[in-house]
Protein backbone atom coordinates (compact mmCIF):
# COMPACT_ATOMS: atom_id res chain seq x y z
CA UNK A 1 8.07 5.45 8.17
CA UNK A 2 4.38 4.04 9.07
CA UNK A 3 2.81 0.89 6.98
CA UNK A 4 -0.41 2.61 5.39
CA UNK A 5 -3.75 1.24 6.06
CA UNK A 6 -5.10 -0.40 2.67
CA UNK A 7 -8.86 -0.63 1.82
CA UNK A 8 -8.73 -4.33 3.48
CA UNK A 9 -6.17 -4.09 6.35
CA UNK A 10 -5.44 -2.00 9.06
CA UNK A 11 -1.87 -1.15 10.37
CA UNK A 12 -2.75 0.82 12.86
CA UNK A 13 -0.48 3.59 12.52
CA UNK A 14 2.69 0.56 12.54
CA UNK A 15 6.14 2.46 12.32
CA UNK A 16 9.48 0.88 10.82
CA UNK A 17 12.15 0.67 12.88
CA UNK A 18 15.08 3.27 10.38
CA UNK A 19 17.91 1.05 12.37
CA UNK A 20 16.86 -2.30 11.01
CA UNK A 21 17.00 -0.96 7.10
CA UNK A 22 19.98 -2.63 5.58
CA UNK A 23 22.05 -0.26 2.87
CA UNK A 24 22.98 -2.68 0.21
CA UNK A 25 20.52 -2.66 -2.00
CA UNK A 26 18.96 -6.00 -2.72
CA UNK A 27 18.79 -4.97 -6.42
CA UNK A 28 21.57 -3.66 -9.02
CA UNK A 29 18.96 -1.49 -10.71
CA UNK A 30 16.12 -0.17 -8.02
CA UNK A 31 16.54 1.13 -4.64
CA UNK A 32 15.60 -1.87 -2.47
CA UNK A 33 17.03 -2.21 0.98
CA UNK A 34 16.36 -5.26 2.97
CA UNK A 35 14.51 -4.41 6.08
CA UNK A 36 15.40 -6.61 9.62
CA UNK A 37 13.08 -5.06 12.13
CA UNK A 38 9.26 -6.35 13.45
CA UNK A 39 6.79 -6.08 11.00
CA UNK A 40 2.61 -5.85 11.98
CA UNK A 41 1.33 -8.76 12.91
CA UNK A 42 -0.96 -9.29 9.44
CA UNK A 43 2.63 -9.60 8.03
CA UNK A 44 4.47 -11.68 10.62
CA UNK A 45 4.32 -14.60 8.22
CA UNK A 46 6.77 -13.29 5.71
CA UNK A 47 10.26 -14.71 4.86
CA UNK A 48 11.59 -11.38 4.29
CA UNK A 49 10.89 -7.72 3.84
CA UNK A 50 12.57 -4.92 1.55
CA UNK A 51 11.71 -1.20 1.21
CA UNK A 52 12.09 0.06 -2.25
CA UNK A 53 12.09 3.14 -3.17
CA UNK A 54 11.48 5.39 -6.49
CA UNK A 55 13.17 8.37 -6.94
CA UNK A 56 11.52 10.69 -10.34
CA UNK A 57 11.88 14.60 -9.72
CA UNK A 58 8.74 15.25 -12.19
CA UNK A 59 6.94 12.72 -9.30
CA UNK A 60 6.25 12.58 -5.99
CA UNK A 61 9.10 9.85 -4.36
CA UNK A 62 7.81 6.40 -4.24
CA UNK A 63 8.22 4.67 -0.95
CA UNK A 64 6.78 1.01 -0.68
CA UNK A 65 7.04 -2.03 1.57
CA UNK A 66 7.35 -5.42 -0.03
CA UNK A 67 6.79 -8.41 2.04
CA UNK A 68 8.37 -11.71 0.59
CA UNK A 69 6.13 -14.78 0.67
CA UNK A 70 6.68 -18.44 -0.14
CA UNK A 71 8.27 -18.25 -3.98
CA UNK A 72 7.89 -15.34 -5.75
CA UNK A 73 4.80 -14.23 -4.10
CA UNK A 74 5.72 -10.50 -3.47
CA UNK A 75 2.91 -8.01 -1.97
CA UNK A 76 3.44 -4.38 -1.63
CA UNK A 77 2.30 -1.97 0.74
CA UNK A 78 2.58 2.08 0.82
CA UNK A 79 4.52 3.82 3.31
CA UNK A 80 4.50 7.21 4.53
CA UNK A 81 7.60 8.57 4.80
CA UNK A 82 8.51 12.35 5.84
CA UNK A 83 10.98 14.31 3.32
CA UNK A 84 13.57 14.10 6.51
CA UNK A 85 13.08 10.04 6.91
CA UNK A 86 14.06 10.03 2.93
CA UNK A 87 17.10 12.31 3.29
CA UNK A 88 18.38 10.70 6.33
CA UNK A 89 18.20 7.19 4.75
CA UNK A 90 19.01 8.06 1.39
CA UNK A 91 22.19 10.46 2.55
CA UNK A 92 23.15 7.34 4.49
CA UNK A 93 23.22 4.90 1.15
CA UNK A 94 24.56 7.36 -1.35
CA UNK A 95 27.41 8.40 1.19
CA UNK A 96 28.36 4.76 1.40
CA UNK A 97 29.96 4.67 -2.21
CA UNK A 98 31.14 1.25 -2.17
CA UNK A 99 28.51 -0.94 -0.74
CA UNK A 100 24.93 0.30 -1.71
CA UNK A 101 24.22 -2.97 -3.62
CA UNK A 102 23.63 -1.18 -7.13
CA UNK A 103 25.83 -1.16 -10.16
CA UNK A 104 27.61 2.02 -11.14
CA UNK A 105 25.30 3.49 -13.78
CA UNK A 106 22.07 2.67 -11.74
CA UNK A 107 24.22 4.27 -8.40
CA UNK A 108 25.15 7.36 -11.08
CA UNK A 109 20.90 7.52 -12.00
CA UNK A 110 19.77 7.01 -8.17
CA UNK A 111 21.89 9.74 -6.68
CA UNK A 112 21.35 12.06 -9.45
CA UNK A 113 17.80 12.07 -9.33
CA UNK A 114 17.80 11.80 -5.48
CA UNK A 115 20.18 15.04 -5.59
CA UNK A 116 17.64 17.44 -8.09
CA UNK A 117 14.75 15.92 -5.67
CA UNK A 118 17.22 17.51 -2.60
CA UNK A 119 17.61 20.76 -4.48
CA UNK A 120 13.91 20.84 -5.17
CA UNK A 121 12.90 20.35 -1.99
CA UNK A 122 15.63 23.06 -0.44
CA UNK A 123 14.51 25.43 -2.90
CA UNK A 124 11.45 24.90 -4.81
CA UNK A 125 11.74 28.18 -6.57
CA UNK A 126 14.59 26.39 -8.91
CA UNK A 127 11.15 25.28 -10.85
CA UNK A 128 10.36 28.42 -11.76
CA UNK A 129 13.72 30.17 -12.16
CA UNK A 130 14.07 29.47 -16.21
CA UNK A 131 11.42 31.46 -16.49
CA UNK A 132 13.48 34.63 -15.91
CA UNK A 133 15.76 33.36 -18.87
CA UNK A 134 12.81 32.88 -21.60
CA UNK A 135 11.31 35.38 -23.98
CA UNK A 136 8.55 36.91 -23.59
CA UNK A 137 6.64 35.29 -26.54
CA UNK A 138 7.91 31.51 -24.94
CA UNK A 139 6.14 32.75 -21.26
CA UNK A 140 3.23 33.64 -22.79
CA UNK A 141 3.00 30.63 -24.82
CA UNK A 142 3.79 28.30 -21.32
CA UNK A 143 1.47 30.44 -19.30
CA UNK A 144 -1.37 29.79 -21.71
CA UNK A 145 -0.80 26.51 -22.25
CA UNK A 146 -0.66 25.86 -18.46
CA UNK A 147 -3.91 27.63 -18.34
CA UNK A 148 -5.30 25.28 -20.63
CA UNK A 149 -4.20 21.99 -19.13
CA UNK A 150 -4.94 23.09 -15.60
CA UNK A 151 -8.64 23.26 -15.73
């Protein structure tokens, strides 16, 4: 995962070290894992560091850095993360079952949505495949209405 440059600092291409990523999530309701490893420089300063990370099938996943400052002074900063780096650390906290940090129903949300986003990205065709099981009349319908909001 590399820190992405913003429109008033530049990271330089900085990668996050995946071993220094703590699976307990800081949070009993969002995906935030506490992160150990060296940061940029810019960001040396920080008491802490956590990467959160949003999980919504109708969106692309949300993968962000947030550096801790003194009090609740929290700034965030994007990261780009490949669909493997997400698996591999999200199969790693969901596999877990005991210690990921979030309550049961947020745990139940997390991994449900992470799971359709799996399927999705194994087989993207699942998308389209209701399709096949609609009437005619209902594709039409979609397929114009598509046509509509696409332009």
């Amino acid at each position: 995962m590399k820190v992405l440059n913003s429109l008033v600092e530049d990271f330089g291409g900085f990668a996050l070290d995946a071993n220094a990523i703590d699976l307990c999530s800081a949070s009993k309701d969002n995906i935030m894992l506490p992160y150990h490893g060296s940061l940029p420089a810019q960001l040396s300063e920080a008491s802490g560091a956590q990467i959160y990370l949003n999980i919504q099938v109708s969106q692309p996943i949300k993968v962000v850095l947030v550096i801790l400052g003194n009090g609740r002074n929290k700034r965030r900063y994007t990261l780009e993360a490949t669909t493997e780096e997400i698996k591999s650390l999200l199969d790693r906290l969901f596999d877990q079952k005991e210690n990921s940090g979030l309550s049961a129903y947020w745990l139940g949300v997390w991994q449900a949505n992470y799971i359709t986003w799996r399927q999705l990205t194994a087989q993207p065709d699942r998308l389209t495949a209701f399709l096949d099981n609609i009437s005619d009349q209902d594709r039409a319908y979609l397929l114009e209405y598509l046509s509509r909001k696409c332009k």
